[in-house]
N, C-alpha and C. Protein backbone atom coordinates (compact mmCIF):
# COMPACT_ATOMS: atom_id res chain seq x y z
N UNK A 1 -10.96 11.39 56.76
CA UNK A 1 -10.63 11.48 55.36
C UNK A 1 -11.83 11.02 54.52
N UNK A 2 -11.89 11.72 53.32
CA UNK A 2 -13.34 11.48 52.57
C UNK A 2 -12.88 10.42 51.42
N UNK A 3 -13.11 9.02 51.72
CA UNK A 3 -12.92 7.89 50.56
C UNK A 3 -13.88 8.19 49.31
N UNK A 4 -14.80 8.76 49.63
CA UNK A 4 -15.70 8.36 48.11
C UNK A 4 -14.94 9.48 47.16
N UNK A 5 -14.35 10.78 47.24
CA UNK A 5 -13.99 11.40 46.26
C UNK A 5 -12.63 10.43 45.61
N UNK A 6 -12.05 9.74 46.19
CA UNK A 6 -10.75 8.29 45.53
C UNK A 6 -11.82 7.36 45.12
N UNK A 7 -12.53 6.80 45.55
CA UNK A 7 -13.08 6.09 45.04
C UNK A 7 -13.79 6.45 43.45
N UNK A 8 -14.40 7.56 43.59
CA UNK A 8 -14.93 8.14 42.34
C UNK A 8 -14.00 8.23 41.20
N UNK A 9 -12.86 8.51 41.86
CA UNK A 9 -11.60 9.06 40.44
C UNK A 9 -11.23 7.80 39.93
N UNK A 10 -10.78 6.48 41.02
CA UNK A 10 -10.79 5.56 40.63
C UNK A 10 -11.21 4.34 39.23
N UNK A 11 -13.11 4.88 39.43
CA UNK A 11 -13.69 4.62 38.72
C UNK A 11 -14.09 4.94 37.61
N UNK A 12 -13.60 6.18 37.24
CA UNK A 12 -13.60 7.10 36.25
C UNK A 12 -12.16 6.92 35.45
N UNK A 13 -11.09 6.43 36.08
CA UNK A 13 -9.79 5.87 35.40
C UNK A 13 -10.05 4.72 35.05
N UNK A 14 -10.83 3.55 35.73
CA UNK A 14 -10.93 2.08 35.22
C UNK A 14 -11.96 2.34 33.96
N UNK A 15 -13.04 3.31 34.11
CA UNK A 15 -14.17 3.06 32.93
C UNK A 15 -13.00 3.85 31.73
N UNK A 16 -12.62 4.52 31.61
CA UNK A 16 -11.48 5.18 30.63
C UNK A 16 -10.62 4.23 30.01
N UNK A 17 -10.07 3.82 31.03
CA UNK A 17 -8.98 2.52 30.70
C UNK A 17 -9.28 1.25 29.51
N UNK A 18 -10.65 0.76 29.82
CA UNK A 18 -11.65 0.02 29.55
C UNK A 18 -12.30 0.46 27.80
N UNK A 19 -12.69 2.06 28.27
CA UNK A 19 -13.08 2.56 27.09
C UNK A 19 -11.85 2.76 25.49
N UNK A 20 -10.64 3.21 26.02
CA UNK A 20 -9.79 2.93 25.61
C UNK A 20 -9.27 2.08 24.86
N UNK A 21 -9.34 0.48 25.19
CA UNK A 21 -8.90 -0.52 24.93
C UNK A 21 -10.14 -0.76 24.13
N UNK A 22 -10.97 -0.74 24.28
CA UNK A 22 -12.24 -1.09 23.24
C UNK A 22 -12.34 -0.24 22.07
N UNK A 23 -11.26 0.88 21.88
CA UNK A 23 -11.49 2.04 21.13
C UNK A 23 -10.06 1.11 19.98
N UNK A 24 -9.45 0.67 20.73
CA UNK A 24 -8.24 0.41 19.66
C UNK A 24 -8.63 -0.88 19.52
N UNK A 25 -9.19 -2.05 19.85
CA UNK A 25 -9.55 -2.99 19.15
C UNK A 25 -10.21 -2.91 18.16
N UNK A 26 -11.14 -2.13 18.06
CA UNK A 26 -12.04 -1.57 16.92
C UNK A 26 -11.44 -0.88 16.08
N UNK A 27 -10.27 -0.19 16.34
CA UNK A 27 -9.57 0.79 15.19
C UNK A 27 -9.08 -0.49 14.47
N UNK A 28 -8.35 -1.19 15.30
CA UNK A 28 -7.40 -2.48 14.25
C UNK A 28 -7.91 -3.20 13.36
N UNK A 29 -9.43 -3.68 14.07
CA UNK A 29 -9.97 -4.49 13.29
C UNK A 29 -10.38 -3.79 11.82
N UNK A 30 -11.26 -2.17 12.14
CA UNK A 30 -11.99 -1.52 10.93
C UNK A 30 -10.72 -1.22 9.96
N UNK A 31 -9.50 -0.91 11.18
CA UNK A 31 -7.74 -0.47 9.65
C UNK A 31 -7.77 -1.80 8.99
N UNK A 32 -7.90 -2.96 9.65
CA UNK A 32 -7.33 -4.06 9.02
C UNK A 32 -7.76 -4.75 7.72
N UNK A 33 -9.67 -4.55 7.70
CA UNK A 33 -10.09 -4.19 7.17
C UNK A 33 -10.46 -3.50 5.89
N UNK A 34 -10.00 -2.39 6.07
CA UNK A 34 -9.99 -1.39 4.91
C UNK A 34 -8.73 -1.62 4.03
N UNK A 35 -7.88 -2.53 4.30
CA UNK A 35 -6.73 -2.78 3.63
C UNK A 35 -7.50 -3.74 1.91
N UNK A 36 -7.58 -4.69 2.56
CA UNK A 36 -8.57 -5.76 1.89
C UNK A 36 -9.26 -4.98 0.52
N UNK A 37 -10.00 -3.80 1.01
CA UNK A 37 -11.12 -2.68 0.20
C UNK A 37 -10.44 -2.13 -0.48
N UNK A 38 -9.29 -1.77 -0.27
CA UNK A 38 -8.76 -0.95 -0.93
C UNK A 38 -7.57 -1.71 -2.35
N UNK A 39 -7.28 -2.62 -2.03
CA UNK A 39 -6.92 -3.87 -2.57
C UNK A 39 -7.98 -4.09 -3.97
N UNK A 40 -9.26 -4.23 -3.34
CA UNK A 40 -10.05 -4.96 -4.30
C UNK A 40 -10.04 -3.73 -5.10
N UNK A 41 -10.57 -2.63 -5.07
CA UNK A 41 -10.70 -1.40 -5.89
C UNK A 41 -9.54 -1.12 -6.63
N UNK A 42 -8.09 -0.98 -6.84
CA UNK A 42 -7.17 -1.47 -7.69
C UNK A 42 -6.92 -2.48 -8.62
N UNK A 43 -8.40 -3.53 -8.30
CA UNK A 43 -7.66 -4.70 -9.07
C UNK A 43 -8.56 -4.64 -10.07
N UNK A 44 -7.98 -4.72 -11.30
CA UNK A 44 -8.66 -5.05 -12.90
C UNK A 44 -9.54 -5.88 -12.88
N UNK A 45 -9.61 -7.11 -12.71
CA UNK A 45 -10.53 -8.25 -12.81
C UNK A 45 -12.03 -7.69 -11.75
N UNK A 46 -11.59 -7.13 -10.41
CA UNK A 46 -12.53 -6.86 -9.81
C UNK A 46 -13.90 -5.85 -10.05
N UNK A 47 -12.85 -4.99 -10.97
CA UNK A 47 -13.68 -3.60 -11.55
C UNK A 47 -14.55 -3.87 -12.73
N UNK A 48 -14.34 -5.43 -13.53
CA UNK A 48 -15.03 -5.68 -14.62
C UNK A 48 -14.29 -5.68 -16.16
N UNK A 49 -12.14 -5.86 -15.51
CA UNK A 49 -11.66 -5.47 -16.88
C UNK A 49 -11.06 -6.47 -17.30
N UNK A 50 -10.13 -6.58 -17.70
CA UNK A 50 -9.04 -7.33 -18.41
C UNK A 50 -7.59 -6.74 -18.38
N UNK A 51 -6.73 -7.28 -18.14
CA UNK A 51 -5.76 -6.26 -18.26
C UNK A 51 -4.85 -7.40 -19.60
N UNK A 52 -4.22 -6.66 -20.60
CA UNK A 52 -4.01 -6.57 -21.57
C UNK A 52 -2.97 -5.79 -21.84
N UNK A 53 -1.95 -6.06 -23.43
CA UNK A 53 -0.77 -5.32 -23.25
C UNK A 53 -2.05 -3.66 -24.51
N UNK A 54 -3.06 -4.21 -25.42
CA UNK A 54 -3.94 -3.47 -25.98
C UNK A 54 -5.08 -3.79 -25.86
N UNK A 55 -6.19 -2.63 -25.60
CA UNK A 55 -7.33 -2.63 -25.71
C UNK A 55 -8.08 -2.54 -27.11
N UNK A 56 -9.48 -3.04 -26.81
CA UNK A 56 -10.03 -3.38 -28.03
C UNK A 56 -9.63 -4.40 -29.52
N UNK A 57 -8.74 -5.33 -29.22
CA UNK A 57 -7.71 -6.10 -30.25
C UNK A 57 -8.55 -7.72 -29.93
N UNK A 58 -8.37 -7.87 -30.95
CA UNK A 58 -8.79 -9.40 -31.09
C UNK A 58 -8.08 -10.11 -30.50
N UNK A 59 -6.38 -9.63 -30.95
CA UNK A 59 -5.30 -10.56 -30.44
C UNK A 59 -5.37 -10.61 -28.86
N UNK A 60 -5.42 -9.70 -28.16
CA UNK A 60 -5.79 -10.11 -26.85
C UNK A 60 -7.18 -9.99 -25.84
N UNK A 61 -7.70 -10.33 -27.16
CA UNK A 61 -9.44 -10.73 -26.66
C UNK A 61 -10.09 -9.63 -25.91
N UNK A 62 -9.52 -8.58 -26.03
CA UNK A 62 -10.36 -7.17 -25.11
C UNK A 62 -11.28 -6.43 -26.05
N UNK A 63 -11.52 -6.98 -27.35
CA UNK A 63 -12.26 -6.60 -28.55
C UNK A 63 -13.74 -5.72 -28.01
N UNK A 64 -14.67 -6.28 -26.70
CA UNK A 64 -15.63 -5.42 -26.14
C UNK A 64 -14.74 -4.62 -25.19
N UNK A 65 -13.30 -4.71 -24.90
CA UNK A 65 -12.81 -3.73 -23.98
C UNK A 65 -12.27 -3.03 -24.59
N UNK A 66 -12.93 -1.75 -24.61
CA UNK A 66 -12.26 -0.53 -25.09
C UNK A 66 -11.80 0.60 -24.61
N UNK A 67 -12.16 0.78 -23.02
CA UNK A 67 -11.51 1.86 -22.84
C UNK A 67 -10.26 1.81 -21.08
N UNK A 68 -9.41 2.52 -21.54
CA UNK A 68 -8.02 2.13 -20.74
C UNK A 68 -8.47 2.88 -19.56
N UNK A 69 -7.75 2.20 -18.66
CA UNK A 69 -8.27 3.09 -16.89
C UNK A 69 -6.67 2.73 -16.54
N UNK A 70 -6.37 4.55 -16.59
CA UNK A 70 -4.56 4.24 -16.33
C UNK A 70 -4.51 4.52 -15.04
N UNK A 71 -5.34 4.29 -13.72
CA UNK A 71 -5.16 4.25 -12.68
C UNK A 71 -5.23 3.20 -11.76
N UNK A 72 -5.55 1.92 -12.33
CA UNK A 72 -5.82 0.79 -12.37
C UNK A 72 -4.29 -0.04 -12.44
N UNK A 73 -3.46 -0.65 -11.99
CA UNK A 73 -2.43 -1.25 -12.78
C UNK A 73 -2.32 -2.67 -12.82
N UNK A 74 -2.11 -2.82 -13.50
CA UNK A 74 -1.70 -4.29 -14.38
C UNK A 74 -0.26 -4.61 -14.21
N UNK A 75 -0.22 -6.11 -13.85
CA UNK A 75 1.41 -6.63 -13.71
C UNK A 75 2.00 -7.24 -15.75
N UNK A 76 3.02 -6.59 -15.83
CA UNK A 76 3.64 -7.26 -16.61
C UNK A 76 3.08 -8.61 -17.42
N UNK A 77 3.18 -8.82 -18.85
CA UNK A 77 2.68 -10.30 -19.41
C UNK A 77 3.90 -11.15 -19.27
N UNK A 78 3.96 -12.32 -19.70
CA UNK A 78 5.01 -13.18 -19.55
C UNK A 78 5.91 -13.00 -20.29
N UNK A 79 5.87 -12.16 -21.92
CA UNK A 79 7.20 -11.60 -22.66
C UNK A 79 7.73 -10.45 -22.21
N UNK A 80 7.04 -9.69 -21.10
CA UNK A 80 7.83 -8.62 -20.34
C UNK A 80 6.97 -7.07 -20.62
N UNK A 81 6.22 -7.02 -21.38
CA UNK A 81 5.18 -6.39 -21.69
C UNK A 81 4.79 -5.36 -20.90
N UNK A 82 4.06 -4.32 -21.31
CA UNK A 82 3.41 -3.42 -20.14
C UNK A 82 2.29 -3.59 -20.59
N UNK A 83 1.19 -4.35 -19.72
CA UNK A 83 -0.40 -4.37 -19.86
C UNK A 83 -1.08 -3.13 -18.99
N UNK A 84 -2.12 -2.80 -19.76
CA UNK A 84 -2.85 -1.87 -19.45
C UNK A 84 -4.25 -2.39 -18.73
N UNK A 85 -5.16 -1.83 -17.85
CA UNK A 85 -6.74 -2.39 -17.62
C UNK A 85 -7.16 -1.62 -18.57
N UNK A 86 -8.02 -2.83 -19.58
CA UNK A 86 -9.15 -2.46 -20.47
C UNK A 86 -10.33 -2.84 -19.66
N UNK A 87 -11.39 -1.83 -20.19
CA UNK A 87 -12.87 -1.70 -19.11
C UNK A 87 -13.62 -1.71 -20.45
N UNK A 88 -14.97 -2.50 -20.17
CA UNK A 88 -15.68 -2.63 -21.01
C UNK A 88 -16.72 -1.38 -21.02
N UNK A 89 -17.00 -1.43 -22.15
CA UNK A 89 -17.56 0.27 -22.68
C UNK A 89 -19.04 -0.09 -22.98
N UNK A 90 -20.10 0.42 -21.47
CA UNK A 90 -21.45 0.42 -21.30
C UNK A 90 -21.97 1.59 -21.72
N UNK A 91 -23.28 1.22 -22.62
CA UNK A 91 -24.02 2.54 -23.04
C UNK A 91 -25.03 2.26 -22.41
């Protein structure tokens, strides 16, 4: 009986096996990851804004923030409010 052709397949299932498991540790870590990124890119403060129930108003100090980014969202003010992200307006 010829052992090296089992032996070969053998080793070709353990390096797979191996490769495998190194393939999904790396997926988890880079998914786990990208959660975080994607987080920060939603958030107002991170992007450079303010979030506010109006932009550009004295009353809520966004007076250099003038322009609204309605894809951005903002939680509620403490009277129940819908705040918007104001982004400051670079020339």
């Amino acid at each position: 009986m010829n052992k090296k052709g089992i032996e070969i397949s053998m080793n070709v299932i353990i390096v797979a096996a191996i490769g495998l498991l190194v393939l999904v540790v790396l997926s988890v870590i880079f998914l786990g990851r990208m959660g975080g990124v994607s987080e920060n890119l939603s958030n107002c403060e991170v992007q450079g804004g303010k979030c506010a129930v109006q932009c550009g108003s004295l009353d809520y100090g966004t007076e250099n923030h003038q322009a609204k980014n309605p894809t951005i969202s903002c939680p509620d003010d403490a009277a129940g409010d819908k705040q918007v992200c104001c982004l400051p307006i670079r020339i």
